[in-house]
C-alpha atoms as a PDB file:
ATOM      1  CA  UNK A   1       0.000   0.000   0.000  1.00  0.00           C
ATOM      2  CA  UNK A   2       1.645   3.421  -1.097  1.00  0.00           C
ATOM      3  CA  UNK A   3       2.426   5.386   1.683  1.00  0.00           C
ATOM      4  CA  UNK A   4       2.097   2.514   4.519  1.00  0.00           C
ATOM      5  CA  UNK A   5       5.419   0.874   5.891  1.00  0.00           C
ATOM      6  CA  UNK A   6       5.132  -1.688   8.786  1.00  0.00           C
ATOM      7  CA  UNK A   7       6.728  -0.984  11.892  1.00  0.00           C
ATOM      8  CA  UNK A   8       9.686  -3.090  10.781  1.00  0.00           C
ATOM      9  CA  UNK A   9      10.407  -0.949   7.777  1.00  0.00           C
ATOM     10  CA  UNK A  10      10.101   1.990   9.384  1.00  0.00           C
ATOM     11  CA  UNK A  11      13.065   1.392  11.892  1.00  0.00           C
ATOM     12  CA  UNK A  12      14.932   0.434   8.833  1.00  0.00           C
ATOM     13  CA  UNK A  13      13.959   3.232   6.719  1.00  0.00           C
ATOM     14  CA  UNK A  14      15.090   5.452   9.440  1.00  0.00           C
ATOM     15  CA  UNK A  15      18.061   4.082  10.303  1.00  0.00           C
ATOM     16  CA  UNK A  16      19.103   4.457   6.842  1.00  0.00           C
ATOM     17  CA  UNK A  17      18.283   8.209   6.804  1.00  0.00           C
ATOM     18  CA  UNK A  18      20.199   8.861   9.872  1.00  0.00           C
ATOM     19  CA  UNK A  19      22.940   6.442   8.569  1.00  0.00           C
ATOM     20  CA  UNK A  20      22.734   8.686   4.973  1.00  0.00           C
ATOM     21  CA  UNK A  21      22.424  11.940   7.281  1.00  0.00           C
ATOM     22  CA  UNK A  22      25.783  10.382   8.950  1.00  0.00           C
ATOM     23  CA  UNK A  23      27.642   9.940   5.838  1.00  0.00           C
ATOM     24  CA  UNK A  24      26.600  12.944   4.317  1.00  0.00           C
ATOM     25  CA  UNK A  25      27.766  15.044   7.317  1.00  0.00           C
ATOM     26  CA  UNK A  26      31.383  12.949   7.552  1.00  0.00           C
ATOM     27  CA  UNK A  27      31.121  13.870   3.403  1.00  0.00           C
ATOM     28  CA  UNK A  28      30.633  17.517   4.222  1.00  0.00           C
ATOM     29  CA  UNK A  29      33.062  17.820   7.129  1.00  0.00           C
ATOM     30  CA  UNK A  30      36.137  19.344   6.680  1.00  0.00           C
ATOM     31  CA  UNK A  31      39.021  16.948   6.044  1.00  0.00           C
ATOM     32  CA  UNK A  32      42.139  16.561   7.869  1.00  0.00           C
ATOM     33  CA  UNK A  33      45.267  18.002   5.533  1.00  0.00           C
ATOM     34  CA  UNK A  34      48.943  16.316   6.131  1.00  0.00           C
ATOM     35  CA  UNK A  35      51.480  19.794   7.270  1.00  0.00           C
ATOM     36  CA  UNK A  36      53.601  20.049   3.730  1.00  0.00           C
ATOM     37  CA  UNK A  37      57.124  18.825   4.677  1.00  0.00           C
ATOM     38  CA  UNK A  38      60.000  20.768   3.981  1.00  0.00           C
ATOM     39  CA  UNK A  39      61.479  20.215   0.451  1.00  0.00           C
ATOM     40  CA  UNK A  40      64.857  18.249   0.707  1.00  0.00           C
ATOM     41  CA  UNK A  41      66.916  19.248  -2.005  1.00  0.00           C
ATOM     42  CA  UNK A  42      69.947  16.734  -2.624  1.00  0.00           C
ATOM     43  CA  UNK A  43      73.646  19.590  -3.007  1.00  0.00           C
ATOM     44  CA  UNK A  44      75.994  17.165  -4.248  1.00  0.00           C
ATOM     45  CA  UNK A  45      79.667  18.016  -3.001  1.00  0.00           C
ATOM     46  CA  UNK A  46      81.947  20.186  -4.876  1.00  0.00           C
ATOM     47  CA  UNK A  47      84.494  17.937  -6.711  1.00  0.00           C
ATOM     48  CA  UNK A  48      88.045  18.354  -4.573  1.00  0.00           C
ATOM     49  CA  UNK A  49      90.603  21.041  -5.252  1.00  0.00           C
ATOM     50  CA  UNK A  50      93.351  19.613  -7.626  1.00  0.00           C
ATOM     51  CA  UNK A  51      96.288  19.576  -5.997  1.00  0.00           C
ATOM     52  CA  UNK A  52      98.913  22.361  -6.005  1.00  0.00           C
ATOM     53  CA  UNK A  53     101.819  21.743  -8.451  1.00  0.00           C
ATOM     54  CA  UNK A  54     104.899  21.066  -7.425  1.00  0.00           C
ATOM     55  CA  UNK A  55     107.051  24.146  -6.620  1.00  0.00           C
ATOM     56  CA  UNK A  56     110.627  24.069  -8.106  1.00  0.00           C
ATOM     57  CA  UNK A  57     113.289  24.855  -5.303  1.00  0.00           C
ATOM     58  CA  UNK A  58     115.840  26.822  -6.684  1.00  0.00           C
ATOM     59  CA  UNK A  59     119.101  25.391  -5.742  1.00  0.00           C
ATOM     60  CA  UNK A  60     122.178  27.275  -5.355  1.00  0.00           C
ATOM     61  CA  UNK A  61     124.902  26.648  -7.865  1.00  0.00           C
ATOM     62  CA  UNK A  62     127.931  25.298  -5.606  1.00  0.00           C
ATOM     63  CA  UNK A  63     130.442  27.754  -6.311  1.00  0.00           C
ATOM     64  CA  UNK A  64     133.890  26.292  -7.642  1.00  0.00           C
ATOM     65  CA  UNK A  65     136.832  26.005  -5.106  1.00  0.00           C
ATOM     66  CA  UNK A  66     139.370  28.714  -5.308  1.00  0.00           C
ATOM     67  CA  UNK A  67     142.316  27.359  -7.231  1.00  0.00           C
ATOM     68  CA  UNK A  68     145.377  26.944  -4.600  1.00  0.00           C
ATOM     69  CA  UNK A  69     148.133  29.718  -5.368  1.00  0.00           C
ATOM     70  CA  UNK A  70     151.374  28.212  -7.024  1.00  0.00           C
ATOM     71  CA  UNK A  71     154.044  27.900  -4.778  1.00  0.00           C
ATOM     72  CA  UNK A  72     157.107  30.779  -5.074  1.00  0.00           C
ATOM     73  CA  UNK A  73     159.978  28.909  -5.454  1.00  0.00           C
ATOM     74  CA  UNK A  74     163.648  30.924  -5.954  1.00  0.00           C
ATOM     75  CA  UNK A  75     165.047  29.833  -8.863  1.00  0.00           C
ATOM     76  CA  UNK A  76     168.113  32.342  -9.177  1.00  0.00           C
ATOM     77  CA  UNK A  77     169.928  34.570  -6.912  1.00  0.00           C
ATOM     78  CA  UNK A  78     171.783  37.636  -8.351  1.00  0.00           C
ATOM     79  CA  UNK A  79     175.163  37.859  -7.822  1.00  0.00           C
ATOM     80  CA  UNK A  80     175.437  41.328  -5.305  1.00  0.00           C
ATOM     81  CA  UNK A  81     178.846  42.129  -4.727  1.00  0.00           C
ATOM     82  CA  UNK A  82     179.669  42.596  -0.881  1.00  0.00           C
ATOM     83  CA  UNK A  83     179.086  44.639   1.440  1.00  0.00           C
ATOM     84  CA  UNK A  84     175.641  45.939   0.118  1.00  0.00           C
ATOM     85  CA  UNK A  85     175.557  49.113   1.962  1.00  0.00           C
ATOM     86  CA  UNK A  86     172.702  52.040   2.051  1.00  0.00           C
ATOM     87  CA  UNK A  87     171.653  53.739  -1.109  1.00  0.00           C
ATOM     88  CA  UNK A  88     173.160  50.338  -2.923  1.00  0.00           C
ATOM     89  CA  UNK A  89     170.940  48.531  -4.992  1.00  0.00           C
ATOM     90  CA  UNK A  90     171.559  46.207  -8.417  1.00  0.00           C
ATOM     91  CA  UNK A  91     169.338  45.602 -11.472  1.00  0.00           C
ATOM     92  CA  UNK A  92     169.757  42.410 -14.051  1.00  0.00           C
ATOM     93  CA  UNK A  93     166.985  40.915 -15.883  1.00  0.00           C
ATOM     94  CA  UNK A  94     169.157  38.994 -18.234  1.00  0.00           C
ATOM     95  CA  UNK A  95     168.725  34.924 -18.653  1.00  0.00           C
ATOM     96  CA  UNK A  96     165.414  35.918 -16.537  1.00  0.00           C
ATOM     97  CA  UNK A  97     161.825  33.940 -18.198  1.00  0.00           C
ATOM     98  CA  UNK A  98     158.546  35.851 -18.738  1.00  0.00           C
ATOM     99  CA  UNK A  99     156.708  35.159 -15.337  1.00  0.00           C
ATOM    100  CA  UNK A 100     154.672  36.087 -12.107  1.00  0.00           C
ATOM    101  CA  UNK A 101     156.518  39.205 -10.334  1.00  0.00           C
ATOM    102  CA  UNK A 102     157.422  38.257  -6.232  1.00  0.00           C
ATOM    103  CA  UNK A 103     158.850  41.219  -4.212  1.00  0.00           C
ATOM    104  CA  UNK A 104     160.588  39.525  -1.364  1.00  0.00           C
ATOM    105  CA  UNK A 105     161.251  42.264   1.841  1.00  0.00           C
ATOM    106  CA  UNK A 106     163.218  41.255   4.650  1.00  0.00           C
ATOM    107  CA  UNK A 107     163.367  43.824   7.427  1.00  0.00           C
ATOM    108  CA  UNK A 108     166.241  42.184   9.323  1.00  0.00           C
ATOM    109  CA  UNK A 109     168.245  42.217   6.432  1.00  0.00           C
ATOM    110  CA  UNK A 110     167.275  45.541   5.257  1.00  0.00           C
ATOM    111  CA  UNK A 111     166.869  44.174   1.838  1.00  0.00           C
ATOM    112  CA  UNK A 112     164.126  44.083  -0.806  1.00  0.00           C
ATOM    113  CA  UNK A 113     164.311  41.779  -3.937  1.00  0.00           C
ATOM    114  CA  UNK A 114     162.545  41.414  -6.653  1.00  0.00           C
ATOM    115  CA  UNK A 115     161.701  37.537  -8.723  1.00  0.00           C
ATOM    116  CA  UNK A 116     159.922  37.430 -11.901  1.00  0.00           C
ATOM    117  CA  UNK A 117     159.396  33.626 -12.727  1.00  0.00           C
ATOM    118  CA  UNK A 118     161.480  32.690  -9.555  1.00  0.00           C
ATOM    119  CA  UNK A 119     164.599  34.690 -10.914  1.00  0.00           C
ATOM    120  CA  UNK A 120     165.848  37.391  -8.502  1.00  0.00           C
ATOM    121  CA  UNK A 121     165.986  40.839 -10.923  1.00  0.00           C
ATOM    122  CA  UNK A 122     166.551  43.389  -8.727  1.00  0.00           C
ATOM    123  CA  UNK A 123     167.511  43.883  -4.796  1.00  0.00           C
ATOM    124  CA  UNK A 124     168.438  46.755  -3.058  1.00  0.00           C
ATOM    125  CA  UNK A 125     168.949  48.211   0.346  1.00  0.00           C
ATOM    126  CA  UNK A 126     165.869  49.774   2.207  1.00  0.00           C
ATOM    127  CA  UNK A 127     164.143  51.616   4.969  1.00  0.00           C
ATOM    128  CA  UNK A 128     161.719  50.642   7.242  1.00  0.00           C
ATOM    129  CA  UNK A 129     159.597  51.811   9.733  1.00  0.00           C
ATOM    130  CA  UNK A 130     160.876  52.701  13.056  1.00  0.00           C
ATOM    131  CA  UNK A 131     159.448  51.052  16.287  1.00  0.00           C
ATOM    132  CA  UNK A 132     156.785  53.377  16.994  1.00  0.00           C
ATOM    133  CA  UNK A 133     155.605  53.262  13.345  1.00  0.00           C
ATOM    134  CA  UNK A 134     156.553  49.389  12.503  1.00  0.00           C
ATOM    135  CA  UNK A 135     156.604  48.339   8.675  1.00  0.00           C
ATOM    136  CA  UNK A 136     153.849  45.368   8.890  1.00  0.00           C
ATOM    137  CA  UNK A 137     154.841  41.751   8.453  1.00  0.00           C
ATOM    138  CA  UNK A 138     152.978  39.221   5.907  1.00  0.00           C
ATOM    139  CA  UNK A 139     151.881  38.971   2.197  1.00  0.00           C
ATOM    140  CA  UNK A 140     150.099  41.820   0.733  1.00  0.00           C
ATOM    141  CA  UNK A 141     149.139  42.842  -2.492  1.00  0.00           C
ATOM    142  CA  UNK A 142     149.542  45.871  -5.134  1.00  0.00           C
ATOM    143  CA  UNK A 143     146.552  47.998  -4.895  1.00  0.00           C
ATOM    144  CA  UNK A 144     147.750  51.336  -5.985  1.00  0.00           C
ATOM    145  CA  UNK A 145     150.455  52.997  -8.326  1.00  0.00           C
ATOM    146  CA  UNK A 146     151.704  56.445  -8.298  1.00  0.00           C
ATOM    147  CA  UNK A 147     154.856  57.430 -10.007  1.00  0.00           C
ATOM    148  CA  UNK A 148     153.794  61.299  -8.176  1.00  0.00           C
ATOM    149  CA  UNK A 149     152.366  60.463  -5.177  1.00  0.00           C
ATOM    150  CA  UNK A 150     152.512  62.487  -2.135  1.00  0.00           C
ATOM    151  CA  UNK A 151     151.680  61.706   1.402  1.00  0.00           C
ATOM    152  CA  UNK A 152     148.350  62.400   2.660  1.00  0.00           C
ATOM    153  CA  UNK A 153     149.212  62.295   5.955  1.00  0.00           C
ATOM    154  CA  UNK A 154     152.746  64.276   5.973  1.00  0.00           C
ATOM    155  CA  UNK A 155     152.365  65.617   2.673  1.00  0.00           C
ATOM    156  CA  UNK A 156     156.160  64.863   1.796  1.00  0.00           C
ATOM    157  CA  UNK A 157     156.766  62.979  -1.976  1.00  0.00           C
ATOM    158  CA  UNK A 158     156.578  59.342  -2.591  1.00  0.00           C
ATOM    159  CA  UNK A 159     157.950  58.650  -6.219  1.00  0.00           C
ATOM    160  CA  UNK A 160     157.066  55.600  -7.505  1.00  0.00           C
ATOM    161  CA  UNK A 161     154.367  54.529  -4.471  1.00  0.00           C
ATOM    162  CA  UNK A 162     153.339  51.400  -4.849  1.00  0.00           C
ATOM    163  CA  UNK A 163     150.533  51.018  -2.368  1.00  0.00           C
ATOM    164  CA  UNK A 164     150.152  47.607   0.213  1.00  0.00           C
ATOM    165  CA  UNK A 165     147.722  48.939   2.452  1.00  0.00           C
ATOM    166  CA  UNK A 166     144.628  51.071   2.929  1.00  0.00           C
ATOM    167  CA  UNK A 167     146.634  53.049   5.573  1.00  0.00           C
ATOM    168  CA  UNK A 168     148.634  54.019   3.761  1.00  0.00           C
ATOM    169  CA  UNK A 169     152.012  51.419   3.971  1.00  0.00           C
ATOM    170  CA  UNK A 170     153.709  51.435   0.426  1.00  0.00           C
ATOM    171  CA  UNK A 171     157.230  51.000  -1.474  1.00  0.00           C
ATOM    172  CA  UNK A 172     158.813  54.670  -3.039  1.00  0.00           C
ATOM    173  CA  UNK A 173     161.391  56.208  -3.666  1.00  0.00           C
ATOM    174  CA  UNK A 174     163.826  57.476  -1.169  1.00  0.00           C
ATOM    175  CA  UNK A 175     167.048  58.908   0.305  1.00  0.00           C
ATOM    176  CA  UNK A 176     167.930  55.962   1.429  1.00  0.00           C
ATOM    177  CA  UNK A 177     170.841  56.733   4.370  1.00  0.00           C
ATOM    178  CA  UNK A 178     172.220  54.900   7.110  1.00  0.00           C
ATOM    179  CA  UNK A 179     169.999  55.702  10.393  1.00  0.00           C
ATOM    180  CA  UNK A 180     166.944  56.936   8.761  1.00  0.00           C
ATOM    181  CA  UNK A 181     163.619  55.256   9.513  1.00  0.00           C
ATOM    182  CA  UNK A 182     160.345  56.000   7.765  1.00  0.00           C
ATOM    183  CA  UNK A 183     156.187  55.822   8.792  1.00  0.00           C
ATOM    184  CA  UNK A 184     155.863  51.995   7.825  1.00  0.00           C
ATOM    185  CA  UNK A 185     156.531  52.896   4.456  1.00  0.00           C
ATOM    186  CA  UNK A 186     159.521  50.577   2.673  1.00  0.00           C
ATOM    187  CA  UNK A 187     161.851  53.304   0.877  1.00  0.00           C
ATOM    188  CA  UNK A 188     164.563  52.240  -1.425  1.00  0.00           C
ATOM    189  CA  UNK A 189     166.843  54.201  -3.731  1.00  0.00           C
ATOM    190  CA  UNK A 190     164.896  56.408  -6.310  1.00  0.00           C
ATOM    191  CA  UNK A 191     166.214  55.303  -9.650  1.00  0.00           C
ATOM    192  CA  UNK A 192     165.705  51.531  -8.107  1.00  0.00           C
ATOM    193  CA  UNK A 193     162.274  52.381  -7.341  1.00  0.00           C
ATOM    194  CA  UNK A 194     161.623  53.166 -10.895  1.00  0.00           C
ATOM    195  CA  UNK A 195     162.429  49.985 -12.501  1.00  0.00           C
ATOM    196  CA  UNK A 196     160.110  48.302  -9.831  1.00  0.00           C
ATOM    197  CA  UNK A 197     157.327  50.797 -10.633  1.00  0.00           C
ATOM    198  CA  UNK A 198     157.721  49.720 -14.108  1.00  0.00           C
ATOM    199  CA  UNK A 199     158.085  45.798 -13.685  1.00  0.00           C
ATOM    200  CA  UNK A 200     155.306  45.488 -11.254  1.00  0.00           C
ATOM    201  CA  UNK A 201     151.156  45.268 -11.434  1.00  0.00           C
ATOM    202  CA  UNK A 202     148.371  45.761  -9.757  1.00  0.00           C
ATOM    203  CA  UNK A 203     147.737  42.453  -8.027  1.00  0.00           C
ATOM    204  CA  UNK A 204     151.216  41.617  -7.661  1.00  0.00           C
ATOM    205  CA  UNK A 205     152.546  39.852  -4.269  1.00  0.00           C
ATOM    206  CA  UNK A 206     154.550  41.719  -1.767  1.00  0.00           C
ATOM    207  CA  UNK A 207     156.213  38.891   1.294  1.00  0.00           C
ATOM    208  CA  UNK A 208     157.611  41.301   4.243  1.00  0.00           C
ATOM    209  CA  UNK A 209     159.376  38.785   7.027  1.00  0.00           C
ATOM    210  CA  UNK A 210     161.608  39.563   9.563  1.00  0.00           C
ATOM    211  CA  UNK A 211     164.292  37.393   9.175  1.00  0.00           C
ATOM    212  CA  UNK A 212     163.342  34.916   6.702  1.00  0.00           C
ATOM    213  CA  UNK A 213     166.360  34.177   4.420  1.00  0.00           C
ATOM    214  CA  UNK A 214     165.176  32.950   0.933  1.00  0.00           C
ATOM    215  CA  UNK A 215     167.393  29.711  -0.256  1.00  0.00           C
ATOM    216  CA  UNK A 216     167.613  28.082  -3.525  1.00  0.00           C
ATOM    217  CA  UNK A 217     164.053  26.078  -4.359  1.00  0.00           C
ATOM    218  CA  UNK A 218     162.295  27.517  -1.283  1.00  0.00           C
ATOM    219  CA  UNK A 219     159.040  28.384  -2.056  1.00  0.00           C
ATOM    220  CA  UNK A 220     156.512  30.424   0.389  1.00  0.00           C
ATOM    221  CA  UNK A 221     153.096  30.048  -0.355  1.00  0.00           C
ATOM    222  CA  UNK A 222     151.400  34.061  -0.413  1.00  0.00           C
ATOM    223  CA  UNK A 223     148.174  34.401   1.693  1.00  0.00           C
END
């Protein structure tokens, strides 16, 4: 019959509705939305420094060993007729060779001589300096020549200077006398001293000893 539902149906029919009614409001409702996570983003490393290049170490060239000086050896001895006083003084360069000049000064003899190539040249009596004002002792070398020279210090003339010191010790010309005595300086005879201004270099060895008697094949070694 339309319209006419037993008791039965009824209950049905209406808990259908309020199951619909149910459905329809959990339909309606609002639904719970998951909180957006953070984006992870995936940096891959940087690829690794290359490594630094090999730095060259400059290495210092070894420097060559200083060639040991030749030994002087005294080949020849002039032939100086006796006694060799003050203001004496001899000059003979025949039968000598080409070769190194050596001027050999020996304050206890009161002699200088001069070797080129070993053979004795020239010798000749000298001055030295007094005590107070002591010619130095050892090997030195030419640094200066000055056939006008005069002294700086006592403004008196030095012909023929050929300089061994910064201070001012040299060889020159001189009155060379018995009893005289100079500032250090070695003075020998002024037309001697002009051959050995002539013969002589810059560079070339001076040996001063006290004493020291050169012999046949002796050689001294200058500093």
């Amino acid at each position: 019959m339309a319209g006419t539902f037993s008791p039965r149906t009824m209950a049905v029919l209406m808990l259908a509705t309020a199951g619909g009614a149910a459905i329809a409001s959990l339909l309606a409702a609002p639904r719970d939305v998951a909180t957006p996570q953070p984006e992870i983003r995936v940096v891959p490393a940087p690829p690794p420094a290359p490594a630094p290049a090999p730095v060259a170490i400059a290495r210092a060239t070894p420097i060559p060993p200083r060639p040991k000086p030749e030994p002087f050896v005294v080949r020849r001895i002039l032939d100086v007729p006796a006694p060799f006083r003050h203001g004496d003084s001899v000059w003979d360069e025949s039968g000598a060779p080409q070769g190194p000049i050596v001027v050999t000064i020996d304050l206890a003899a009161q002699t200088l001589s001069v070797f080129r190539g070993g053979y004795e040249i020239g010798s000749a009596v000298i001055l030295y300096g007094a005590d107070e004002k002591p010619t130095p002792l050892g090997a030195f070398q030419v640094s200066q020549k000055d056939a006008d020279h005069i002294s700086n210090l006592y403004g008196a003339p030095m012909p023929y200077m050929l300089r061994l010191t910064n201070d001012g010790i040299s060889i020159h010309g001189a009155d060379v006398v018995y009893g005289r005595a100079t500032h250090g300086c070695v003075g020998v005879p002024t037309a001697f001293a002009r051959k050995l201004f002539k013969v002589v270099r810059h560079g070339d060895t001076v040996i001063v000893t006290n004493g020291k008697r050169l012999d046949m094949g002796e050689a001294i070694k200058p500093a």
